[in-house]
N, C-alpha and C. Protein backbone atom coordinates (compact mmCIF):
# COMPACT_ATOMS: atom_id res chain seq x y z
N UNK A 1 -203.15 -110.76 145.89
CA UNK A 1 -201.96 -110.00 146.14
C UNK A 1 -202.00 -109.54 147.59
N UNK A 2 -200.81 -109.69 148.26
CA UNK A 2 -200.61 -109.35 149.31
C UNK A 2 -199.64 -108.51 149.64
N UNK A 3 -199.49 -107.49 150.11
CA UNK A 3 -198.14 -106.37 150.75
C UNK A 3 -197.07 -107.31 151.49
N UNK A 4 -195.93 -107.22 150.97
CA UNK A 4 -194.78 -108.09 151.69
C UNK A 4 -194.63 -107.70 153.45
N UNK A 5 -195.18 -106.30 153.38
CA UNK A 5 -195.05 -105.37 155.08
C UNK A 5 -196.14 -106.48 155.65
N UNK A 6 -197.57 -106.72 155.19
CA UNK A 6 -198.33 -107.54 155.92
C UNK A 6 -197.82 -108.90 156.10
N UNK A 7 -197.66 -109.59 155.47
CA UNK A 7 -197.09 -111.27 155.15
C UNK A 7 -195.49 -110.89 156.36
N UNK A 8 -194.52 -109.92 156.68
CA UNK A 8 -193.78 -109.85 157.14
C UNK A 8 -193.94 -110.09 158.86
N UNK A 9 -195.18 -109.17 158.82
CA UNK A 9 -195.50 -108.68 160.28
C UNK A 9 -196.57 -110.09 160.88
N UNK A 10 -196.41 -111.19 160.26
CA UNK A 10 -197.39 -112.29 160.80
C UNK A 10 -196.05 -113.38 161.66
N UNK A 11 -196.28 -113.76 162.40
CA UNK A 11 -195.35 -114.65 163.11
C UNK A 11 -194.73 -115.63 162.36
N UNK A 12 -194.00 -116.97 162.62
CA UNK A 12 -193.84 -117.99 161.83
C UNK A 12 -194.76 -118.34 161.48
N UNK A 13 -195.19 -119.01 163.10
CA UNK A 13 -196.13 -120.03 163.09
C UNK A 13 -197.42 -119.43 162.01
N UNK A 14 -198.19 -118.05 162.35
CA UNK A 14 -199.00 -117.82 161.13
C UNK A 14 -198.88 -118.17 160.00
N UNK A 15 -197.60 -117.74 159.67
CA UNK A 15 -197.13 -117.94 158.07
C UNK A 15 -197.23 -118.74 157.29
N UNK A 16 -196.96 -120.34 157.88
CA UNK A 16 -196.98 -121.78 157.93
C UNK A 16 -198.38 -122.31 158.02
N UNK A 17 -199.42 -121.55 158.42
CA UNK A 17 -200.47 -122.33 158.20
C UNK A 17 -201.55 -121.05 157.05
N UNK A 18 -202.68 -121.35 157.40
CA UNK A 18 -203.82 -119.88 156.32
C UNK A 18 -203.80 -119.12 156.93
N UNK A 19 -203.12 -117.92 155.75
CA UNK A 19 -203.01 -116.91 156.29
C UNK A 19 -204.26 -116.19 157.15
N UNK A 20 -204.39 -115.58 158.07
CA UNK A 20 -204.97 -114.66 158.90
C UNK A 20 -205.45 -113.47 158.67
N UNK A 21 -205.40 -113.41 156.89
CA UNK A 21 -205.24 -111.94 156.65
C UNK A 21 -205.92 -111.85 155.55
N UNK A 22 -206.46 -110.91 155.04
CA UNK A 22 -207.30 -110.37 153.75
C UNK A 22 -206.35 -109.76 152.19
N UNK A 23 -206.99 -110.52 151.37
CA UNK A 23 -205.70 -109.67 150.52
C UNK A 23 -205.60 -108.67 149.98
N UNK A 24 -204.95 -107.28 149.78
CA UNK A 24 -204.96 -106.40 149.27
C UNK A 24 -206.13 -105.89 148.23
N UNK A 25 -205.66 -107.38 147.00
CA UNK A 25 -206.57 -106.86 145.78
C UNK A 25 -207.25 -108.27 145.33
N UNK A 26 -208.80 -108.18 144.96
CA UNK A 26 -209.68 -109.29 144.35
C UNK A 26 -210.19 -109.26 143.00
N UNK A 27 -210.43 -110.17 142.62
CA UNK A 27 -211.76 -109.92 141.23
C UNK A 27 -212.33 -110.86 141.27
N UNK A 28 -213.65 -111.02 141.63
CA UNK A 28 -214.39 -111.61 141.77
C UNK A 28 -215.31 -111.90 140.53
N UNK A 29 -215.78 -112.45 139.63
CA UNK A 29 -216.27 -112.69 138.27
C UNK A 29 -217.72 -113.50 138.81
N UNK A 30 -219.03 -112.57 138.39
CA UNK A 30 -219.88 -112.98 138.89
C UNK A 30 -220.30 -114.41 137.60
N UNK A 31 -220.95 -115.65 138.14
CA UNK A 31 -221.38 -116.29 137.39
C UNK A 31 -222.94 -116.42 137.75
N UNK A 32 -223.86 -117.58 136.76
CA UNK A 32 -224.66 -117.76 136.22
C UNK A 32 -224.97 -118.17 137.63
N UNK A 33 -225.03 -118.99 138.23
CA UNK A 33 -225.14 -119.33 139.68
C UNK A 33 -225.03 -118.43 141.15
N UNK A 34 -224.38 -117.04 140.71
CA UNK A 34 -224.14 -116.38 141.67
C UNK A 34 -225.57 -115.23 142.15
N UNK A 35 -225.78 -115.11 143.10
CA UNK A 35 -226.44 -113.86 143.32
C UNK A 35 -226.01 -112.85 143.36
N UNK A 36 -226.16 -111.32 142.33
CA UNK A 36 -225.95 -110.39 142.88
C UNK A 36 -225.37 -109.88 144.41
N UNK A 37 -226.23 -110.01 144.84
CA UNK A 37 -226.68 -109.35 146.23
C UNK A 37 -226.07 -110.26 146.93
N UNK A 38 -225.51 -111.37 146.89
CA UNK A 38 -224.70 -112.76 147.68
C UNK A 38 -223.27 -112.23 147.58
N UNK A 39 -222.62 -111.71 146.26
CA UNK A 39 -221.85 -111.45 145.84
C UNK A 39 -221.42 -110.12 146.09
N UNK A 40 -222.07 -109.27 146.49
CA UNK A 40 -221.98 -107.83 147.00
C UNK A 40 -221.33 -107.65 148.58
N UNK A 41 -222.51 -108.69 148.91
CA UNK A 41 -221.81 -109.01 150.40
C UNK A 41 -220.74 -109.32 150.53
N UNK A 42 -220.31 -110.43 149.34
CA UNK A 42 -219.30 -111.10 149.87
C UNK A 42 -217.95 -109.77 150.06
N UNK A 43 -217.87 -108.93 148.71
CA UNK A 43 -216.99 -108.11 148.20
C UNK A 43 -217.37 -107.03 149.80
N UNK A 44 -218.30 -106.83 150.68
CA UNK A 44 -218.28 -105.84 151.70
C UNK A 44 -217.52 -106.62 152.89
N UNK A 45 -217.49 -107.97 153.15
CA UNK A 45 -216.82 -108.47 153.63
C UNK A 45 -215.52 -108.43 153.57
N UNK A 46 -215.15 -108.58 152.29
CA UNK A 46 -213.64 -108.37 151.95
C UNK A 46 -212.99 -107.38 152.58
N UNK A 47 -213.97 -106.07 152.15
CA UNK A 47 -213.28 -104.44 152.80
C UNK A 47 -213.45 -104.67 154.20
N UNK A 48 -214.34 -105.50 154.95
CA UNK A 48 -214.25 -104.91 156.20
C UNK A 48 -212.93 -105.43 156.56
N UNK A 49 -212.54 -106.74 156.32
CA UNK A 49 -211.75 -107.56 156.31
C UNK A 49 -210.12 -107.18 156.04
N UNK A 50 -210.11 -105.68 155.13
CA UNK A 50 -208.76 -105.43 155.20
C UNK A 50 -208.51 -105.39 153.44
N UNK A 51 -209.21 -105.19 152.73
CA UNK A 51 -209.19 -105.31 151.16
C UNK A 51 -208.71 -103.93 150.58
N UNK A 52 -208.20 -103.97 150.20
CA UNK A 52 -208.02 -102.07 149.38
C UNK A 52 -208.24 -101.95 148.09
N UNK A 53 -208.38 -103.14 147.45
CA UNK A 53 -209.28 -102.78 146.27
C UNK A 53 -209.65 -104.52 145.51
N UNK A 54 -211.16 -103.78 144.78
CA UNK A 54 -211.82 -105.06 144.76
C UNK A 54 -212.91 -104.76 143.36
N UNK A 55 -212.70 -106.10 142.20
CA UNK A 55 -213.61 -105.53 141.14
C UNK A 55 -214.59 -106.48 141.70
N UNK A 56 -215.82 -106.25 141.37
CA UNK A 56 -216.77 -107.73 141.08
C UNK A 56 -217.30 -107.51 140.29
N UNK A 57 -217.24 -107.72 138.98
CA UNK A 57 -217.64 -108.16 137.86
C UNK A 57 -218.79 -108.73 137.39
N UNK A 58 -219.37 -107.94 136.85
CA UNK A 58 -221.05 -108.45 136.40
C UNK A 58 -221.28 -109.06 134.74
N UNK A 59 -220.41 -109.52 134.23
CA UNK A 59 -220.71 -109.61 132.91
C UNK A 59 -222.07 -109.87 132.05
N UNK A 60 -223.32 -110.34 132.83
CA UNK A 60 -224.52 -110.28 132.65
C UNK A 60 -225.27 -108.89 132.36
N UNK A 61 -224.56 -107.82 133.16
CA UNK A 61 -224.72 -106.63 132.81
C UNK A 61 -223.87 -105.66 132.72
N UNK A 62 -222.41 -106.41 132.24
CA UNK A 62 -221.30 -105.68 131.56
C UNK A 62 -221.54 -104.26 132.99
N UNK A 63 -221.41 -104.30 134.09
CA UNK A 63 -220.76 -103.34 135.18
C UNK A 63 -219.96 -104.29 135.75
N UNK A 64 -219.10 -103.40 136.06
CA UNK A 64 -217.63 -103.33 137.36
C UNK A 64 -218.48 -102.64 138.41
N UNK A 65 -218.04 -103.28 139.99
CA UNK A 65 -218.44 -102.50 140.96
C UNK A 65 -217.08 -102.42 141.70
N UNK A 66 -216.52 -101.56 141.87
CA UNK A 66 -215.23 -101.48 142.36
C UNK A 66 -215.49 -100.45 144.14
N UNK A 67 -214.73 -101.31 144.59
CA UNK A 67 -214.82 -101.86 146.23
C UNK A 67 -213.32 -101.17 146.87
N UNK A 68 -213.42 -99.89 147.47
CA UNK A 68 -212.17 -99.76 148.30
C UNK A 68 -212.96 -99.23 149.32
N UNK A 69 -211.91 -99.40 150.42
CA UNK A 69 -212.22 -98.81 151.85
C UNK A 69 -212.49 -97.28 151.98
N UNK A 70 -213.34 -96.97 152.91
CA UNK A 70 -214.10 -96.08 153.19
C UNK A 70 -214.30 -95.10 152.20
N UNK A 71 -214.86 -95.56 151.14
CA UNK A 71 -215.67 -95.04 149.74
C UNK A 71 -216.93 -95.87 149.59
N UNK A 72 -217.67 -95.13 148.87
CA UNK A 72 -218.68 -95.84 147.96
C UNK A 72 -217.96 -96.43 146.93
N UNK A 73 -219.13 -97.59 146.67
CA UNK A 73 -218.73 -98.26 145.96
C UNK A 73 -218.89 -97.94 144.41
N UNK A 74 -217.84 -97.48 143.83
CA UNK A 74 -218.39 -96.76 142.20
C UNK A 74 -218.49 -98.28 141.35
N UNK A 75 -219.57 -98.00 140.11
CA UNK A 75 -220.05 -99.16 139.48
C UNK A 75 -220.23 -98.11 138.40
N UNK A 76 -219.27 -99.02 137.31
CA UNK A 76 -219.12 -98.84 135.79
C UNK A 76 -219.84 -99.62 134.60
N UNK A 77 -220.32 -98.65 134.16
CA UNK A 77 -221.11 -99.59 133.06
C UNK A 77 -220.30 -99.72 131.81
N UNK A 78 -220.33 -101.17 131.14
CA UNK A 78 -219.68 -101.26 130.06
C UNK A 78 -218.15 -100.78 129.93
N UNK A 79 -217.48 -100.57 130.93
CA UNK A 79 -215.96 -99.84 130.66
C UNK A 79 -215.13 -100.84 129.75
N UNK A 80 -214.54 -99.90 128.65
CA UNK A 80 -213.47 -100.14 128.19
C UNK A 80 -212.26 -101.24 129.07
N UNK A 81 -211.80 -100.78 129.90
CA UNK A 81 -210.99 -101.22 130.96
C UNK A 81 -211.11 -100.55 132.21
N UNK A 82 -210.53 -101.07 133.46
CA UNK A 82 -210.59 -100.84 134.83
C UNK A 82 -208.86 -100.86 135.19
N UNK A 83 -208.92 -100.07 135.84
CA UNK A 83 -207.14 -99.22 136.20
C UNK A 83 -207.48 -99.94 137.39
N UNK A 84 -205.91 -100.34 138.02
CA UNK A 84 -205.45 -100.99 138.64
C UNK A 84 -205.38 -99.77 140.15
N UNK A 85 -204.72 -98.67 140.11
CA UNK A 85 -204.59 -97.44 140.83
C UNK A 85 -205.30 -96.94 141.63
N UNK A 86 -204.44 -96.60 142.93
CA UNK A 86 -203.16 -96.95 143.41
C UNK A 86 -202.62 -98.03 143.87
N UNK A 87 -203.82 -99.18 143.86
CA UNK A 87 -203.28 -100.18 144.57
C UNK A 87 -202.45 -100.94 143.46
N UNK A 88 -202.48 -101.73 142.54
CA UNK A 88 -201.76 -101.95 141.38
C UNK A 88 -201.60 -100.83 140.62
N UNK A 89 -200.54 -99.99 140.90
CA UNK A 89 -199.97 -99.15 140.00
C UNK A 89 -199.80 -99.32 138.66
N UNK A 90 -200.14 -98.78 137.80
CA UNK A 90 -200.05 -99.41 135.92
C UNK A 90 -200.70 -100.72 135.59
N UNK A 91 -201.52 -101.14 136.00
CA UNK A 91 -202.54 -102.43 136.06
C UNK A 91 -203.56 -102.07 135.25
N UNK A 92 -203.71 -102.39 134.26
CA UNK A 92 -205.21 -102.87 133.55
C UNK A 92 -205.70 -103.53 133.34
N UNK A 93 -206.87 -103.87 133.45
CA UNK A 93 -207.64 -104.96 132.75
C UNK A 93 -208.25 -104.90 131.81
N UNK A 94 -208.21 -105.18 130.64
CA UNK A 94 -209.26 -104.65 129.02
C UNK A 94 -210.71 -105.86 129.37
N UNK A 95 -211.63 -105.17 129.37
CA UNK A 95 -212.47 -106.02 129.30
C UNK A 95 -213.38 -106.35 128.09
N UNK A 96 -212.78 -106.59 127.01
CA UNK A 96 -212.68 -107.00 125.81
C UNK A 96 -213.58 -108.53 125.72
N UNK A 97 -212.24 -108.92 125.65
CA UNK A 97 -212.51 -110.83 126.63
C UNK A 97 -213.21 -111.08 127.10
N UNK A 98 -214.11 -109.82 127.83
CA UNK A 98 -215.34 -110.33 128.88
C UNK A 98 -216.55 -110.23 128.56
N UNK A 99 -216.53 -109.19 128.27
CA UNK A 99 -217.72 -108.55 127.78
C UNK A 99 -218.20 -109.54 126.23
């Protein structure tokens, strides 16, 4: 997801090719192949990058580590669901399915 104000404020020519820009919101779903700690980075990259909110998903150990700018990063164990807010306003995710 991207803010229409960002995608607006990029030239044509940007527009027309990859975007230049970071997207708002991620979820990253760690797998069997992934590293932790590979995957952490990647999600700190994101924020430096312009991210405002970001799950990465551990289902190996059922935590959410949720990723916004200039916060710590809070990490949920086992949650019910993860709220979308403020960046997806009324957004949930049940992690039912996942877990």
């Amino acid at each position: 997801m991207v803010r229409y104000e960002r995608l607006d404020a990029l030239t044509a020519e940007q527009q027309e090719r990859f975007l230049p820009l970071c997207t708002d919101f991620v979820i990253e779903l760690r797998s069997l192949s992934d590293s932790l700690a590979d995957t952490q980075a990647k999600m700190r990259q994101y924020v430096s990058n312009g991210l405002r909110l970001g799950w990465l998903i551990d289902p190996f150990a059922r935590d959410v580590y949720v990723y916004r700018p200039s916060a710590d990063v809070d990490i949920l164990h086992e949650p019910v669901s993860v709220q979308g807010n403020p960046v997806l306003a009324g957004f949930r995710l049940v992690m039912a399915g996942i877990w």
